[in-house]
Protein backbone atom coordinates (compact mmCIF):
# COMPACT_ATOMS: atom_id res chain seq x y z
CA UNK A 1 0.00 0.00 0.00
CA UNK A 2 2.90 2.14 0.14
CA UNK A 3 1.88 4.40 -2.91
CA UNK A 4 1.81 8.11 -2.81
CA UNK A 5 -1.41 9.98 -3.75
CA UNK A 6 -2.82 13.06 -4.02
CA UNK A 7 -6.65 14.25 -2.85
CA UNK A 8 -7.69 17.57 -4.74
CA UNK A 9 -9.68 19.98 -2.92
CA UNK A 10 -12.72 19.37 -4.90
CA UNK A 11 -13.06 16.65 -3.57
CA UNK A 12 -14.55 17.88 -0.09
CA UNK A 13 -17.28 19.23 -2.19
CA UNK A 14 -18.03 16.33 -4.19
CA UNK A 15 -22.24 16.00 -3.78
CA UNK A 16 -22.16 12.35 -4.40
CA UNK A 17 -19.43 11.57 -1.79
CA UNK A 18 -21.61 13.82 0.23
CA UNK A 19 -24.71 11.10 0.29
CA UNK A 20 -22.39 8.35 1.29
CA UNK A 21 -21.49 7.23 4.80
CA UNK A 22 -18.19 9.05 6.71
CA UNK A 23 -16.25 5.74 6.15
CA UNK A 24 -17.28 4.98 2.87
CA UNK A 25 -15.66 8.73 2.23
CA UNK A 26 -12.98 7.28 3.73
CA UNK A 27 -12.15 4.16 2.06
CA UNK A 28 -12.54 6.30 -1.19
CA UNK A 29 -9.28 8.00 0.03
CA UNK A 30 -7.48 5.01 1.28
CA UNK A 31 -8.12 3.12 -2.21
CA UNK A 32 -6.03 5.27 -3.92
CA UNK A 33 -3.12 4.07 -2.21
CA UNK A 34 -4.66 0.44 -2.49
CA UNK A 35 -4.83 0.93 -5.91
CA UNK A 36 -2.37 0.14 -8.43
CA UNK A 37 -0.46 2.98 -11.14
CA UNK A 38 -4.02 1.96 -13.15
CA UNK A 39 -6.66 2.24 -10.29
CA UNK A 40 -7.48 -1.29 -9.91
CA UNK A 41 -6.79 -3.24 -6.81
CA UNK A 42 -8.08 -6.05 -4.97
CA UNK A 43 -11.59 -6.23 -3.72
CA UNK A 44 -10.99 -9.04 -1.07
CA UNK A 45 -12.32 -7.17 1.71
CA UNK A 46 -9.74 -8.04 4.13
CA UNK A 47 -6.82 -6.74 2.14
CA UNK A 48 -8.40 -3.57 1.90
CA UNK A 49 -9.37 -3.42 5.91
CA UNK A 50 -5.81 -4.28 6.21
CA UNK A 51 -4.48 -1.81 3.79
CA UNK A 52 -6.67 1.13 4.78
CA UNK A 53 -8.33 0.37 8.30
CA UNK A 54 -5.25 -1.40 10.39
CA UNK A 55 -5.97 0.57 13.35
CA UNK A 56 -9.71 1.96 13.39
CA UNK A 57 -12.83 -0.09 14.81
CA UNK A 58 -15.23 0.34 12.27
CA UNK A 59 -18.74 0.95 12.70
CA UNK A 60 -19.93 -0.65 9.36
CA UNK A 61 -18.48 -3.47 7.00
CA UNK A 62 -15.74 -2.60 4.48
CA UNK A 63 -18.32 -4.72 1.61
CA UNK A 64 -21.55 -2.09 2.68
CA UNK A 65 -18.54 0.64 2.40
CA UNK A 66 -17.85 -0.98 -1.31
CA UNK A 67 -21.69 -0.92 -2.16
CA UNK A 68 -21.57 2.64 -1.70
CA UNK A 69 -18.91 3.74 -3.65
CA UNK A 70 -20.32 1.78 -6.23
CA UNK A 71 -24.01 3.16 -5.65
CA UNK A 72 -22.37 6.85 -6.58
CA UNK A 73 -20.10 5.32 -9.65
CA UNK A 74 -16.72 6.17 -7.66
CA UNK A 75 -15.49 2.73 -8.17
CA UNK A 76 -16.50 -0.97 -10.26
CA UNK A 77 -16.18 -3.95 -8.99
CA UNK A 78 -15.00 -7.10 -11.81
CA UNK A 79 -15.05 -10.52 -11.82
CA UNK A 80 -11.26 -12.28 -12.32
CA UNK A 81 -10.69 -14.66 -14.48
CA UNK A 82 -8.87 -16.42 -11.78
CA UNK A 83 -12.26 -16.19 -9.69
CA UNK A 84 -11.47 -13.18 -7.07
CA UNK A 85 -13.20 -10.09 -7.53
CA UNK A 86 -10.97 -6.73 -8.12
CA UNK A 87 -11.96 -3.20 -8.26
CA UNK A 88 -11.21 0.21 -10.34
CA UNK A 89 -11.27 3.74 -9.17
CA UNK A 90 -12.64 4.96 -12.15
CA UNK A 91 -11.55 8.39 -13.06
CA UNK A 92 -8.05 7.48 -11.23
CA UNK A 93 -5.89 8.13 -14.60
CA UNK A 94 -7.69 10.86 -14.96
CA UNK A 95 -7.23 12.88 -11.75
CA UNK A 96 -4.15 10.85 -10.53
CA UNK A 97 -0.49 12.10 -12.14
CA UNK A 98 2.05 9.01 -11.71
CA UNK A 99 5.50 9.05 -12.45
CA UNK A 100 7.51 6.38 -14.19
CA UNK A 101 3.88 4.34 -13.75
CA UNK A 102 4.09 0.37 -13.40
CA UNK A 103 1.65 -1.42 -15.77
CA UNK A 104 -1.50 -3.09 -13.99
CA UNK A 105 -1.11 -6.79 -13.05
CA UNK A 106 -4.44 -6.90 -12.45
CA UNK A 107 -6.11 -4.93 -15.47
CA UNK A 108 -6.08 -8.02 -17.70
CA UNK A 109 -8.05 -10.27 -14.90
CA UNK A 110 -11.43 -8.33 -15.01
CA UNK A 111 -13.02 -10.17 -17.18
CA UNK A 112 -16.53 -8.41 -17.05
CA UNK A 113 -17.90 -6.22 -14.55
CA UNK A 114 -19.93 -7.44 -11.55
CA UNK A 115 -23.37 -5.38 -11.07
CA UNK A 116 -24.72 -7.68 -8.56
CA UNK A 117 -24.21 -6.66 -4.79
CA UNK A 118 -22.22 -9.30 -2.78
CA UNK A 119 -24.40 -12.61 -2.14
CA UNK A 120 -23.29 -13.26 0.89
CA UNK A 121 -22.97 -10.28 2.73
CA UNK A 122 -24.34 -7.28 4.85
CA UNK A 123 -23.87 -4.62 7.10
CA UNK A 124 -23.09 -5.47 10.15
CA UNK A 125 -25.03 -3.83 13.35
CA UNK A 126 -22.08 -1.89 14.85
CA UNK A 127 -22.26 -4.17 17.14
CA UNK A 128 -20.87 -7.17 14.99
CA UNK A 129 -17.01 -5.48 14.05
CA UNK A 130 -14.66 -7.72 15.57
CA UNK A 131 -13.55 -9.39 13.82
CA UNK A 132 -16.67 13.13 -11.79
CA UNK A 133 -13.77 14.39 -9.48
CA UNK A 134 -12.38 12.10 -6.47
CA UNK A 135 -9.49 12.29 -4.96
CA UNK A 136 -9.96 9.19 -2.43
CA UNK A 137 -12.74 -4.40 6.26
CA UNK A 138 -13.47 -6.97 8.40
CA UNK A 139 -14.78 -9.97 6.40
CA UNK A 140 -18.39 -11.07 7.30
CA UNK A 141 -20.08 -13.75 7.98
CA UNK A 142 -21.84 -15.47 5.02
CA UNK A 143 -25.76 -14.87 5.90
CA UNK A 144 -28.89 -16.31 4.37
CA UNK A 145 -30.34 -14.35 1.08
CA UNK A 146 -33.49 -12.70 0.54
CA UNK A 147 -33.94 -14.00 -2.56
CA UNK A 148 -36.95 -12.19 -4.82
CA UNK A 149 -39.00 -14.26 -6.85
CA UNK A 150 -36.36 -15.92 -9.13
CA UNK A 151 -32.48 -16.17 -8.34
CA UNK A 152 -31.12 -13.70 -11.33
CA UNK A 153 -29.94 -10.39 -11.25
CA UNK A 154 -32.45 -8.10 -12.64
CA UNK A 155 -33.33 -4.21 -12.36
CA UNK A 156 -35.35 -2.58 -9.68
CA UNK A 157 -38.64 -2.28 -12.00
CA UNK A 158 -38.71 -5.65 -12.97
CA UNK A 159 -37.85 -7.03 -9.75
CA UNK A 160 -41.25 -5.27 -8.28
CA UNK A 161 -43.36 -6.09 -11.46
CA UNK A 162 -42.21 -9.95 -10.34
CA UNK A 163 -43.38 -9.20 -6.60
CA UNK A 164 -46.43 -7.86 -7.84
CA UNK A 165 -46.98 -11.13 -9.79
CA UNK A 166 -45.88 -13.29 -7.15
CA UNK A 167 -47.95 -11.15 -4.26
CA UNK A 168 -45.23 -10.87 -2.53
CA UNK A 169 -43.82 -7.50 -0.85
CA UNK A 170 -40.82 -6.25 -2.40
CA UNK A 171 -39.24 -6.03 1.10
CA UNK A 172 -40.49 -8.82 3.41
CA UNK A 173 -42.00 -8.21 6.52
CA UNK A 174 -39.88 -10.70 8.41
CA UNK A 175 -36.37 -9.31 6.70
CA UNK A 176 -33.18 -8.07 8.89
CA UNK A 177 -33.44 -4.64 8.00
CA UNK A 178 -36.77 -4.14 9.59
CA UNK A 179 -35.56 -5.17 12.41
CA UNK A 180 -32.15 -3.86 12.77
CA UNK A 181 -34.16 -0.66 11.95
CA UNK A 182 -36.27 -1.12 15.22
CA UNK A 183 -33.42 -1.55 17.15
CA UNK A 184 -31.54 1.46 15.73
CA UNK A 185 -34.32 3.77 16.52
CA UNK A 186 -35.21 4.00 12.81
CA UNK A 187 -39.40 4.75 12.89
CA UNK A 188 -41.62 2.96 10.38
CA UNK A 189 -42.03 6.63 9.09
CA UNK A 190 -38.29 7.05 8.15
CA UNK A 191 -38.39 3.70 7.08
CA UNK A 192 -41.10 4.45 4.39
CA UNK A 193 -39.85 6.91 3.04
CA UNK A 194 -36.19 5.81 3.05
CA UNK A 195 -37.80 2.95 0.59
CA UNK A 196 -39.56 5.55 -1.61
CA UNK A 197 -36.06 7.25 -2.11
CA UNK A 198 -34.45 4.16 -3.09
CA UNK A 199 -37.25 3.00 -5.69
CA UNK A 200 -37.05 6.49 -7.12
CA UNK A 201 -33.53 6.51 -7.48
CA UNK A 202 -33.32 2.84 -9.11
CA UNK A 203 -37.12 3.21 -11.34
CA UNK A 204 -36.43 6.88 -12.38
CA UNK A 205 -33.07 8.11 -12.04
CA UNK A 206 -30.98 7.69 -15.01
CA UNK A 207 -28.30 6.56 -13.30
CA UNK A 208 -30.20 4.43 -10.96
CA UNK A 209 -32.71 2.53 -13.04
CA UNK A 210 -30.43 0.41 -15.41
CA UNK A 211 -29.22 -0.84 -12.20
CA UNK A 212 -28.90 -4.69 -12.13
CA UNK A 213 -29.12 -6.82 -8.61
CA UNK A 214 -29.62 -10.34 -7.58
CA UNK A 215 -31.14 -9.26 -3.99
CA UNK A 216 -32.08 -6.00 -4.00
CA UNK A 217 -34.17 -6.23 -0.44
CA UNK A 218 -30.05 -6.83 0.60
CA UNK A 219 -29.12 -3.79 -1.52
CA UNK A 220 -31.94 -1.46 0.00
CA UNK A 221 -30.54 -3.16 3.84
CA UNK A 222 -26.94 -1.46 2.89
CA UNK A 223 -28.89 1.80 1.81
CA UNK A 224 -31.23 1.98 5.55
CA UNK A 225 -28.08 1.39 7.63
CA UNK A 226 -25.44 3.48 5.76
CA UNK A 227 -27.97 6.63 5.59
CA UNK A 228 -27.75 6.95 1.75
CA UNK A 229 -30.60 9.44 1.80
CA UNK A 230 -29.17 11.51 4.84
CA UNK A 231 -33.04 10.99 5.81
CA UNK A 232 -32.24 11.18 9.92
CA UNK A 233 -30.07 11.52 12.41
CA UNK A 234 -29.45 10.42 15.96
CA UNK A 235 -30.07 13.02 18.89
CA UNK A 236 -30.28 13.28 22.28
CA UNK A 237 -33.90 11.77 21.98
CA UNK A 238 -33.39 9.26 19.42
CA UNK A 239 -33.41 9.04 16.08
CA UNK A 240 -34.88 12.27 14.14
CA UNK A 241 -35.68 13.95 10.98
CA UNK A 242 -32.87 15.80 9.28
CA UNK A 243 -34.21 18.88 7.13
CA UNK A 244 -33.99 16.73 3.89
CA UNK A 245 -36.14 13.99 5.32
CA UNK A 246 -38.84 16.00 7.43
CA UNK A 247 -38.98 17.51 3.28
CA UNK A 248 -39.49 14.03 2.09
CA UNK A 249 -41.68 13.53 4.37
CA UNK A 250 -43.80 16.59 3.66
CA UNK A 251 -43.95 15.71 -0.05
CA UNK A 252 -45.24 12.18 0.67
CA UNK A 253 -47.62 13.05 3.14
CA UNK A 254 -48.82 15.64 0.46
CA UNK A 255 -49.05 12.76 -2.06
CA UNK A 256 -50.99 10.79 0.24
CA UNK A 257 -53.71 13.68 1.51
CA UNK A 258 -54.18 14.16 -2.25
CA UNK A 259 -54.64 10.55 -3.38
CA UNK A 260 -57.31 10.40 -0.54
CA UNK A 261 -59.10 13.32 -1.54
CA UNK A 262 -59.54 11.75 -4.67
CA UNK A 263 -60.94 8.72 -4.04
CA UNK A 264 -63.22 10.80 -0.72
């Protein structure tokens, strides 16, 4: 990891860093010395916890920090031809000068690039952690998938349309998120309308809705307990509305009253 970067002050003001978590900001520094003189490195999360977190207790999973940098386009994730998966900053070249640069050992290995989230993987609690212009682990414990209705990866609209068909809820009622949100303090309310902010995003955003998953009630997990939508935040009585949310909040509420009127 001993590789000497640079960070350039735009990237402070970076919006999409600015939706991510404070670690996930983090690790987008620390991969630039993980990186190669191309901007691809390992993805095996405990290289990079070992590379860039040696010291520090995280709070979250290095693979939920991954998800996000991926969510915002700051980094890809392949699939090797020798079976590992690898990564690329992706405007590295671009915003990184390198003298007398060493070719990429590990450029010719990603074979395509993987857009499913990790399959075996989550966030962990907090309480689990033992064990474009950008400047900037622990390894968990395989867990059981909520699978939707068939096992391939597939975008956000079609994986609803297939829940629909199926009459099944897109997030289950007896999934980990709901109740790691309970125990967090996160309200039903905040809950709600974290979900409509991530099925906007991946149904109507254009860089959202091509969007391919296998288990996207996993992906929208990583979204609740990272913050994604800087929806809330925790005070000294609980969790609570940030500005953003309480206007999210507002608008839905708004949508609802009106939808009612309408059918009064």
């Amino acid at each position: 990891m001993a590789r000497i970067r640079t960070i350039k002050p735009e990237f402070w003001r970076d919006e999409d860093l600015s939706r991510i978590s404070a670690e996930a900001a983090l690790l987008a520094i620390g991969l630039l010395n993980h990186a190669d003189d191309e901007g691809f490195f390992s993805a095996n999360t405990k290289l990079i916890e070992a590379d860039v977190f040696p010291l520090r207790e995280l709070s979250g999973s290095v693979t939920g920090m991954v998800e996000e940098l991926r969510s915002i386009g700051y980094i890809k994730v392949f699939s090797g031809s020798d079976g590992k998966r690898y990564g690329q900053v992706v405007n590295f070249e671009k915003h990184q000068v390198i003298n007398k640069k060493s070719p990429s050992k590990i450029k010719d290995l990603c074979d395509s690039e993987d857009d499913s989230s990790s399959p075996t993987v989550v966030l962990p609690t907090g309480k689990e952690r033992k064990g474009k212009e950008h400047g900037t682990g622990s390894e968990e414990k395989p867990r059981k998938r909520s699978h939707s209705p068939d096992s391939d990866s597939k975008t956000l609209k079609t994986y609803l349309a297939d829940c629909k068909a199926a009459g099944a809820k897109p997030i289950p009622d007896d999934h980990h998120v709901r109740t790691w949100a309970a125990d967090a303090g996160i309200t039903a309310d905040m809950l709600q309308i974290a979900w409509v902010q991530f099925r906007e995003r991946y149904t109507e955003a254009e860089k959202g809705k091509g969007k391919r998953y296998k288990d996207w009630p996993g992906h929208f997990a990583n979204a609740v307990k990272a913050n994604w939508f800087k929806l809330w935040f925790s005070g000294d009585k609980g969790m609570q509305w940030t500005s953003v949310g309480m206007t999210h909040k507002n608008v839905l509420d708004s949508r609802l009253a009106q939808k009612e009127t309408e059918h009064a």
